[in-house]
Protein backbone atom coordinates (compact mmCIF):
# COMPACT_ATOMS: atom_id res chain seq x y z
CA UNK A 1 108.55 81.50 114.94
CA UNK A 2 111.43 79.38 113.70
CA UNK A 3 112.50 76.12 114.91
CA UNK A 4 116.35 75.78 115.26
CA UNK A 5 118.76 72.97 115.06
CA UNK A 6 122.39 72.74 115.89
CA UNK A 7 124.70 72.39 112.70
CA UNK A 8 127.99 70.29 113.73
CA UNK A 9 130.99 72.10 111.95
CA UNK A 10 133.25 69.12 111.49
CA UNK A 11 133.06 65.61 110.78
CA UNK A 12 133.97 64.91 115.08
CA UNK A 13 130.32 66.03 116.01
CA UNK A 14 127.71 69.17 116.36
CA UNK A 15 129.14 72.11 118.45
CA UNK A 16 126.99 73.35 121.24
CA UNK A 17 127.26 77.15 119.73
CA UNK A 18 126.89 76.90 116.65
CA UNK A 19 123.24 76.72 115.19
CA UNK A 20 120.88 76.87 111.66
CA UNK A 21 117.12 77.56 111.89
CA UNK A 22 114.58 76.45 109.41
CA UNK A 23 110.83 76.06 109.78
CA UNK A 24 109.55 74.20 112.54
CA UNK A 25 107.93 71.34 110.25
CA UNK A 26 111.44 71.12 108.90
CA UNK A 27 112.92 70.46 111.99
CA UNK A 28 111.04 67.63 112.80
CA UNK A 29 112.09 66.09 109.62
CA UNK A 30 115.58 66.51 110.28
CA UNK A 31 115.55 64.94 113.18
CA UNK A 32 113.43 62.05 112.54
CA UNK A 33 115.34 60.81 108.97
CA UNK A 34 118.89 61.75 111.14
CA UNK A 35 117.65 58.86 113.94
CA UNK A 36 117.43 56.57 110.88
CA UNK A 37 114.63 53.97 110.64
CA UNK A 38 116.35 51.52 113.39
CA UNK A 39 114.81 53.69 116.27
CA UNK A 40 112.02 55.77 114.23
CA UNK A 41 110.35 52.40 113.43
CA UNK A 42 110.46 51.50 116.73
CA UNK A 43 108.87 54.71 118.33
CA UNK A 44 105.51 53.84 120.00
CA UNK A 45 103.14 56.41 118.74
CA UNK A 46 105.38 58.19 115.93
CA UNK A 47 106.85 55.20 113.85
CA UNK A 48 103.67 55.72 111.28
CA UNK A 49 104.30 59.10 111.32
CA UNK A 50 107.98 59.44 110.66
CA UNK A 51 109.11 56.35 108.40
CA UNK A 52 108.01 58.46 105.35
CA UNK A 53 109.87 61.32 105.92
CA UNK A 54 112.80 62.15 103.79
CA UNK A 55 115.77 64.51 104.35
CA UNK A 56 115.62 67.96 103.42
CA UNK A 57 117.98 70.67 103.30
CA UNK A 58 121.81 70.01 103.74
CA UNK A 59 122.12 66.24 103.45
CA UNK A 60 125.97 65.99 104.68
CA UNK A 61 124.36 67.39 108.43
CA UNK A 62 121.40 64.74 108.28
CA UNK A 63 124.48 62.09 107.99
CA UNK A 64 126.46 63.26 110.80
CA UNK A 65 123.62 63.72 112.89
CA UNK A 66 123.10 60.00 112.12
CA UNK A 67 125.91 58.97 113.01
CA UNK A 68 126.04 60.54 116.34
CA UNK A 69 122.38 59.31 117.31
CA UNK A 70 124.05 55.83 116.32
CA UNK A 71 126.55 56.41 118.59
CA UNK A 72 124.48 56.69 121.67
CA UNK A 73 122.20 54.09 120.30
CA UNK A 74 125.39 51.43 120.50
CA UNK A 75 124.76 50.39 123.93
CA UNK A 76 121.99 48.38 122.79
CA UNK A 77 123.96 46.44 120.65
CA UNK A 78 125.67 43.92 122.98
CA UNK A 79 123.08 43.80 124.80
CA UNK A 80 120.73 40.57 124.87
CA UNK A 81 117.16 42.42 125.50
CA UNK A 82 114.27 39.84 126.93
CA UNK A 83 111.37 42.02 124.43
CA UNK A 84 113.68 44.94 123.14
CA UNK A 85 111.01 48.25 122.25
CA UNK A 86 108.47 47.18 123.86
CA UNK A 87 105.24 48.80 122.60
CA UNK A 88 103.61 50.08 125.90
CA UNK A 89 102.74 53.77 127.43
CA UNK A 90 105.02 55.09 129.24
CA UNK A 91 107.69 53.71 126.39
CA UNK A 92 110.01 50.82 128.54
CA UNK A 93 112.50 48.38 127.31
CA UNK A 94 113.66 45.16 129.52
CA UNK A 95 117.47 43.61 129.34
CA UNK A 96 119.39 41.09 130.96
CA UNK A 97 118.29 37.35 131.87
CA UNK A 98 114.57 36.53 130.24
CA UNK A 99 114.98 33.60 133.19
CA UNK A 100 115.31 33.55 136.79
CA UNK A 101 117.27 36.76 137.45
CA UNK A 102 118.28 37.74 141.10
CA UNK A 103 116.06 40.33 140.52
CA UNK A 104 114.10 42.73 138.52
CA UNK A 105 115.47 46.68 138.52
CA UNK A 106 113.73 49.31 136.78
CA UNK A 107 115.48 52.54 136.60
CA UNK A 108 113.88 55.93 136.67
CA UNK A 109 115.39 58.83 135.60
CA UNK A 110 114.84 63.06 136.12
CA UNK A 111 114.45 65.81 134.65
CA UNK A 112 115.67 66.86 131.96
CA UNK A 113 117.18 63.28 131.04
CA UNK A 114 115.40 60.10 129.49
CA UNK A 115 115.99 56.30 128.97
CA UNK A 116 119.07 57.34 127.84
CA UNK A 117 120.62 58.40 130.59
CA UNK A 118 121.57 54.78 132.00
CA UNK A 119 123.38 53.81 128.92
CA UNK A 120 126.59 53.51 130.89
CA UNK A 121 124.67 51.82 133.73
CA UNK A 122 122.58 48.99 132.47
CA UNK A 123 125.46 47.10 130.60
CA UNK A 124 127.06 47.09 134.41
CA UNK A 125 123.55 45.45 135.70
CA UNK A 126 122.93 42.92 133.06
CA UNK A 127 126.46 41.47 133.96
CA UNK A 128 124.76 40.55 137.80
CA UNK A 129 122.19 38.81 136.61
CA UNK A 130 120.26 41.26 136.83
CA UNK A 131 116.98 42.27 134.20
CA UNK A 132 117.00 45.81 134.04
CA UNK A 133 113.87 47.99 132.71
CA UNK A 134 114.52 51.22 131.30
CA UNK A 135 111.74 53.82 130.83
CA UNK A 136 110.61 57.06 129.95
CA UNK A 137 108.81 58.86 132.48
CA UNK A 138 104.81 59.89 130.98
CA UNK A 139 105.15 63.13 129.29
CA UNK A 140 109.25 62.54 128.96
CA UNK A 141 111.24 61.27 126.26
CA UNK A 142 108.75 59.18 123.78
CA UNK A 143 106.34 58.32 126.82
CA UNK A 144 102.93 60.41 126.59
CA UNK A 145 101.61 63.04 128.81
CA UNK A 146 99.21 62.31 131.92
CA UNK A 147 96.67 65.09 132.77
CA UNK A 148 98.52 65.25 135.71
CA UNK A 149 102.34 65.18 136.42
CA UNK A 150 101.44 64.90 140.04
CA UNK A 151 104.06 62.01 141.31
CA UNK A 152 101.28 60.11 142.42
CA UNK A 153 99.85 59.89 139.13
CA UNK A 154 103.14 58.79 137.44
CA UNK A 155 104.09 56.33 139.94
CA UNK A 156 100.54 54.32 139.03
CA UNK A 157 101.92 54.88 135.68
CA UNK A 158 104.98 53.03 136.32
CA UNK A 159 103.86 50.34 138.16
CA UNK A 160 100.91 49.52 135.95
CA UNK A 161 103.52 48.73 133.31
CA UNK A 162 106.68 47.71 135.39
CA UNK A 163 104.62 44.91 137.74
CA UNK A 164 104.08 42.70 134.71
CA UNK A 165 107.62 43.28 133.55
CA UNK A 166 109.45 42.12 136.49
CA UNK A 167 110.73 38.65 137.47
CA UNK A 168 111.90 37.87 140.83
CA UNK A 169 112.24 41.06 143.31
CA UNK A 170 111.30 43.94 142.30
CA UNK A 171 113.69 47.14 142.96
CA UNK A 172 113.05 50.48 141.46
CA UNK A 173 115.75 52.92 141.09
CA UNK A 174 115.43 56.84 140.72
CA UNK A 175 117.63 59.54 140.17
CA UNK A 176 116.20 63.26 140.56
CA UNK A 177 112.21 63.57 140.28
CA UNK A 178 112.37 59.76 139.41
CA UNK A 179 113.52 59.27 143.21
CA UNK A 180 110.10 60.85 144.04
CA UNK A 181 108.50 58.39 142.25
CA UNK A 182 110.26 55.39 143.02
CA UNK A 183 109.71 56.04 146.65
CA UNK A 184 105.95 56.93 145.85
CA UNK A 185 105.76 53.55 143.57
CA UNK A 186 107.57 51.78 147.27
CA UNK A 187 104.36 53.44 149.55
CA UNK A 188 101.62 52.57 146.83
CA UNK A 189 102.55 49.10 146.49
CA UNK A 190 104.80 47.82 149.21
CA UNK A 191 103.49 44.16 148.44
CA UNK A 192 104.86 44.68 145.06
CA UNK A 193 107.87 47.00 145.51
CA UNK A 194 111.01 45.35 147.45
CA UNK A 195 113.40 48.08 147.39
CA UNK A 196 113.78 51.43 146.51
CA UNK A 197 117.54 53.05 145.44
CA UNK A 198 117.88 56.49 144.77
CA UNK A 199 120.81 59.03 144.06
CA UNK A 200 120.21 63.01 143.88
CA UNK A 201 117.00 62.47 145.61
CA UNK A 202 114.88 65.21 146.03
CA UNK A 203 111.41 65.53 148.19
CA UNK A 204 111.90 63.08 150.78
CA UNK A 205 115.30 62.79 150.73
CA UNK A 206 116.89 65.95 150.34
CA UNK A 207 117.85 68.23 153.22
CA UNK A 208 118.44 72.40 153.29
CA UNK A 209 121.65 73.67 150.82
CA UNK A 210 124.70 73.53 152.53
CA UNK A 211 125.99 76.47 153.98
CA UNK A 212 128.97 76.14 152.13
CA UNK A 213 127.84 76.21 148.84
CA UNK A 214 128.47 79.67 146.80
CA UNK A 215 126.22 81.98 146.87
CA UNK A 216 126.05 82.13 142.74
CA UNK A 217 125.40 78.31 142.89
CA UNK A 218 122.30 78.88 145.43
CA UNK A 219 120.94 81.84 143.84
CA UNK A 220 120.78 79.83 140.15
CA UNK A 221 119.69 76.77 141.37
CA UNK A 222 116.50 78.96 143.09
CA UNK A 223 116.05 80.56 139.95
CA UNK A 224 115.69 77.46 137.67
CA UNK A 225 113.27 76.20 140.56
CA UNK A 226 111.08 79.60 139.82
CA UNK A 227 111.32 79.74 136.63
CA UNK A 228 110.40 75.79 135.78
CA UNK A 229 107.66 76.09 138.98
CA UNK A 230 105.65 79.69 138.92
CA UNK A 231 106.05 80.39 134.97
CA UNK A 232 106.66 77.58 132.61
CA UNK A 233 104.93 78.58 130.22
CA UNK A 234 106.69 81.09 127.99
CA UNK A 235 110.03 78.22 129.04
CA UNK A 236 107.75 75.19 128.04
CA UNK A 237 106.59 77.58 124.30
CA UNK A 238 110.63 77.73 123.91
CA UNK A 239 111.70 74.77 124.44
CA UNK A 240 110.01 72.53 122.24
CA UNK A 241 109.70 75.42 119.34
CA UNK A 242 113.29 75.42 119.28
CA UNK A 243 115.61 72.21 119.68
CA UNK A 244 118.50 74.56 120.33
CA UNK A 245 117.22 76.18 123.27
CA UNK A 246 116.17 72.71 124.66
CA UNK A 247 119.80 71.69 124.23
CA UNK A 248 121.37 74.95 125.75
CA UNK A 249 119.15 74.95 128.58
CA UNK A 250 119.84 71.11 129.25
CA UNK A 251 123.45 72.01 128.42
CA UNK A 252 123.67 75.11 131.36
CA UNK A 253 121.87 72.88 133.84
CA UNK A 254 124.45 69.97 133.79
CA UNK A 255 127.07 72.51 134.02
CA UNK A 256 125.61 73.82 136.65
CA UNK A 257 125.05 70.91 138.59
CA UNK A 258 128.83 70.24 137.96
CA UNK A 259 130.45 73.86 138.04
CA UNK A 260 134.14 72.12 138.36
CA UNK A 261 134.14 70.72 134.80
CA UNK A 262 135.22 72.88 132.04
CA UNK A 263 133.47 70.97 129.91
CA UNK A 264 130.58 68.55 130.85
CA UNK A 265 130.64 67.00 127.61
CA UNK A 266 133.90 65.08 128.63
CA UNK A 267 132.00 63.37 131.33
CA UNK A 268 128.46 63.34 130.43
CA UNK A 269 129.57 62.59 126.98
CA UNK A 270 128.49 64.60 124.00
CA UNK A 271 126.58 62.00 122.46
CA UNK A 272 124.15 61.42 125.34
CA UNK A 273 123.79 65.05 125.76
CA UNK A 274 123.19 65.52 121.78
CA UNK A 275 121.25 62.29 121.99
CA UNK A 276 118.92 62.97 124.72
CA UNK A 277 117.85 66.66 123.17
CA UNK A 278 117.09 65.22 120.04
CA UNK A 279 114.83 62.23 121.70
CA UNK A 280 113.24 65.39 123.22
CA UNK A 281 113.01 67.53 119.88
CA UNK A 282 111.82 64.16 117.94
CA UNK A 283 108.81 63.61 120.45
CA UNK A 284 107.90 67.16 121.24
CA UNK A 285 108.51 66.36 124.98
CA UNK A 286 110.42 69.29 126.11
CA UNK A 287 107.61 71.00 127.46
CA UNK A 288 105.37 68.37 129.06
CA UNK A 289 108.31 67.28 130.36
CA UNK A 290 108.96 70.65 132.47
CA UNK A 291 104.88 70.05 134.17
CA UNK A 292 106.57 68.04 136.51
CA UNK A 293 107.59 71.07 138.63
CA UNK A 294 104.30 73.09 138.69
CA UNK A 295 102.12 70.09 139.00
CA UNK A 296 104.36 69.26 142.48
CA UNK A 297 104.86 72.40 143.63
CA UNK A 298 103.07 71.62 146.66
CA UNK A 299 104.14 67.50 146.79
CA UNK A 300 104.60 66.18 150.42
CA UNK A 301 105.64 62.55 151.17
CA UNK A 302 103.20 60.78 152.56
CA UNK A 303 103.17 58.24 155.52
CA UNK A 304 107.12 57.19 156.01
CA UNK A 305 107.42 54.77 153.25
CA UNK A 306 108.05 50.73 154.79
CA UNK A 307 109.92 49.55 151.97
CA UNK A 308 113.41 49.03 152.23
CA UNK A 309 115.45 52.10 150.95
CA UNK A 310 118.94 53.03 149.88
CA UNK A 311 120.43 56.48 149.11
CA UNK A 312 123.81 56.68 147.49
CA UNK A 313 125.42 60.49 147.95
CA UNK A 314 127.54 61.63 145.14
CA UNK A 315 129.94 64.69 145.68
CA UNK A 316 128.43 67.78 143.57
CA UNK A 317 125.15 68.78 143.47
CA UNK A 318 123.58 65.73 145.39
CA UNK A 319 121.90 67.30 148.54
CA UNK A 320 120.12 63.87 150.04
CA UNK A 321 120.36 64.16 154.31
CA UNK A 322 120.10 61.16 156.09
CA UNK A 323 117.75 62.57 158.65
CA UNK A 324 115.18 63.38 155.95
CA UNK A 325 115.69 60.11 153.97
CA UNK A 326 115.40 58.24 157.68
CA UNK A 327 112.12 60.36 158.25
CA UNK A 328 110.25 59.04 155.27
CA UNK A 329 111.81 56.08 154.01
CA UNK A 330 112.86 52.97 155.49
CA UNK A 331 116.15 53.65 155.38
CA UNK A 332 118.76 50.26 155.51
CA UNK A 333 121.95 51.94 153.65
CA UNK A 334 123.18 55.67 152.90
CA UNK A 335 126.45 55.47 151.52
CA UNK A 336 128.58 59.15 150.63
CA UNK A 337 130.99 58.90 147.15
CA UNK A 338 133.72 61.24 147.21
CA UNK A 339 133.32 61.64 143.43
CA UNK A 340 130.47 62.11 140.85
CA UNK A 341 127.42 64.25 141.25
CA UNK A 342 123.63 64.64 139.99
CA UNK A 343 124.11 62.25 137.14
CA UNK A 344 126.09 59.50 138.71
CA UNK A 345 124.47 57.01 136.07
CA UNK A 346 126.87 58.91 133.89
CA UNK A 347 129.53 59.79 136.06
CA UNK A 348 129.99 56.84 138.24
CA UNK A 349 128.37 53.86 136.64
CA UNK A 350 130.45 51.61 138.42
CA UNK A 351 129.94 53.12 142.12
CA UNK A 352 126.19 53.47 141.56
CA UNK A 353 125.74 49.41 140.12
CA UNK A 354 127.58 48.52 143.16
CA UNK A 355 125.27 50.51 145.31
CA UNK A 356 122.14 49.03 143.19
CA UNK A 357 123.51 45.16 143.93
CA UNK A 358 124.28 45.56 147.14
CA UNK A 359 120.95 46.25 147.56
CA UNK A 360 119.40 43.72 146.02
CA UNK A 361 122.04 41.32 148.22
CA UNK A 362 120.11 42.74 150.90
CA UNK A 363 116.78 42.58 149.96
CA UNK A 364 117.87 38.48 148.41
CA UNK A 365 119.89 37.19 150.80
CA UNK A 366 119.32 39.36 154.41
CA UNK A 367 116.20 40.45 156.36
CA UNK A 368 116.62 44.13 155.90
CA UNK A 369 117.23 46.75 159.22
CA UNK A 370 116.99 49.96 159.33
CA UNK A 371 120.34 52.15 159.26
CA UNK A 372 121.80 53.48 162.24
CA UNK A 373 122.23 57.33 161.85
């Protein structure tokens, strides 16, 4: 079967619809020489793999591909990092103060997102005072596979790597399936763990659809949950055979978690939604990413969690109740935005770092209560 890659038709950028297949070994090489050898050297696992590649086929796309994967990778640039690519499994990098920070937040993002998703987000941290860690979930973005995606399994995962990383406090943020884990990292190590923020938190947090939302919105968002649960095979096949599929079916699922944009690109921003496909697509992630559903088909919280916990609510597609999140969390803040939605790293980096501080404040500076609902 051929591999496919997206062909950008002018010099502003690759166009979701338009597309060139090759062979699948090809693809891999186009890719890897378009991330250029600042990040390809740097890739735990791959760099000895990938630094001898050279282009093949049309080398005006390998350029622009370049310089859109550049793009994204900018927000690194002003950034003073403490031990920037830090060789570990799951893949992390640290930012911010190498010194007596307030505290230490590590952010965890969902599916079908990466590292990359808090570009807009940790710039906003660092300038608290803040270190920030960034990392890939196992089996998503550059970070291997477990033999389990259970949330149990991944949260050891994280902590085993982001205990030694943190100074001061330790808060964990998660958006998505990374709010499962941060609240599962918060009940396996509550000696450890100081806080836990999510936003578009799921098991454990989230309540039953709203009656008022369409009945076209309720009957996709049940199908992707089928389809990624009870058959992800065939999906999983797809997906990483063909980087173009990946990126369509990443593409349809932020539009659907924001059906009021015309175009999601103008929020998301097309580089982070080229960038974070091709992350997938370079590491062959696409499909052990998607085990996360299966393997937690079946996930329950365990005993109410006792470390202090903050839910922001964005408007679209963010379903957290406050009665759930009060039933298994300890639950000091729940705060509703009137704008933003299932990717409010992206959408409202500014409301979401305020939420993240004013947690740590609390955690720092107050003896945290639980919130009144």
């Amino acid at each position: 079967m051929a591999g496919c890659l997206m062909v950008p038709m002018t010099s502003a950028g690759p166009t979701p619809t338009s597309q060139h297949c090759t062979l699948g070994g090809d693809v891999h090489r186009w890719v890897a020489r378009a991330l250029g050898p600042r990040l390809v050297e740097q890739l735990p696992g791959l760099r000895h793999d990938l630094r001898e590649w050279e282009p093949v086929g049309d080398g005006a796309f390998s350029l622009d591909v370049a310089a859109h994967v550049r793009s994204w990778l900018s927000w690194l640039d002003g950034l003073e990092p403490c031990d920037p690519w830090v060789d570990t499994d799951p893949y992390l990098m640290r930012f911010g103060p190498c010194q007596d920070p307030q505290a230490t937040v590590v952010l965890l993002h969902g599916w079908p997102t990466s590292h990359l998703l808090f570009h807009r987000l940790v710039p906003r941290l660092v300038s608290q005072e803040l270190t920030v860690v960034v990392l890939d979930l196992p089996g998503h973005g550059v970070s291997s596979a477990l033999p389990s995606s259970q949330v149990g399994a991944m949260a050891r995962a994280v902590l085993d790597q982001v205990v030694t990383a943190a100074t001061g406090p330790l808060l964990i943020h998660g958006q998505d399936w990374g709010s499962v884990v941060a609240a599962e990292c918060g009940r396996l190590a509550p000696g450890a763990v100081a806080g836990v923020h999510v936003s578009a938190g799921l098991i454990g947090f989230m309540g039953a659809l709203p009656p008022t939302l369409p009945s076209g919105m309720r009957a996709r968002l049940g199908a992707y949950l089928t389809q990624q649960s009870l058959m992800p095979e065939p999906l999983q096949l797809a997906l990483v055979d063909c980087p173009v599929a990946n990126f369509a079916w990443q593409l349809d699922k932020y539009r659907l978690w924001r059906p009021d944009l015309t175009r999601a690109e103008d929020v998301l921003g097309i580089d982070f939604l080229y960038g974070n496909a091709t992350l997938a697509a370079l590491a062959r992630s696409a499909g052990t990413a998607l085990q996360i559903f299966p393997d937690n088909r079946t996930y329950t919280p365990g005993p109410a969690s006792s470390v202090p916990t903050s839910v922001s609510v964005f408007a679209h597609c963010d379903f957290a109740d406050a009665k759930v999140a009060a039933r298994h969390n300890h639950l000091v803040a729940f705060t509703h935005h009137p704008t933003g939605g299932h990717l409010a790293a992206l959408e409202e980096p500014d409301l979401l770092a305020t939420d993240i501080t004013s947690l740590v404040r609390t955690i720092t500076e107050h003896p945290p209560r639980k919130a009144s609902i």
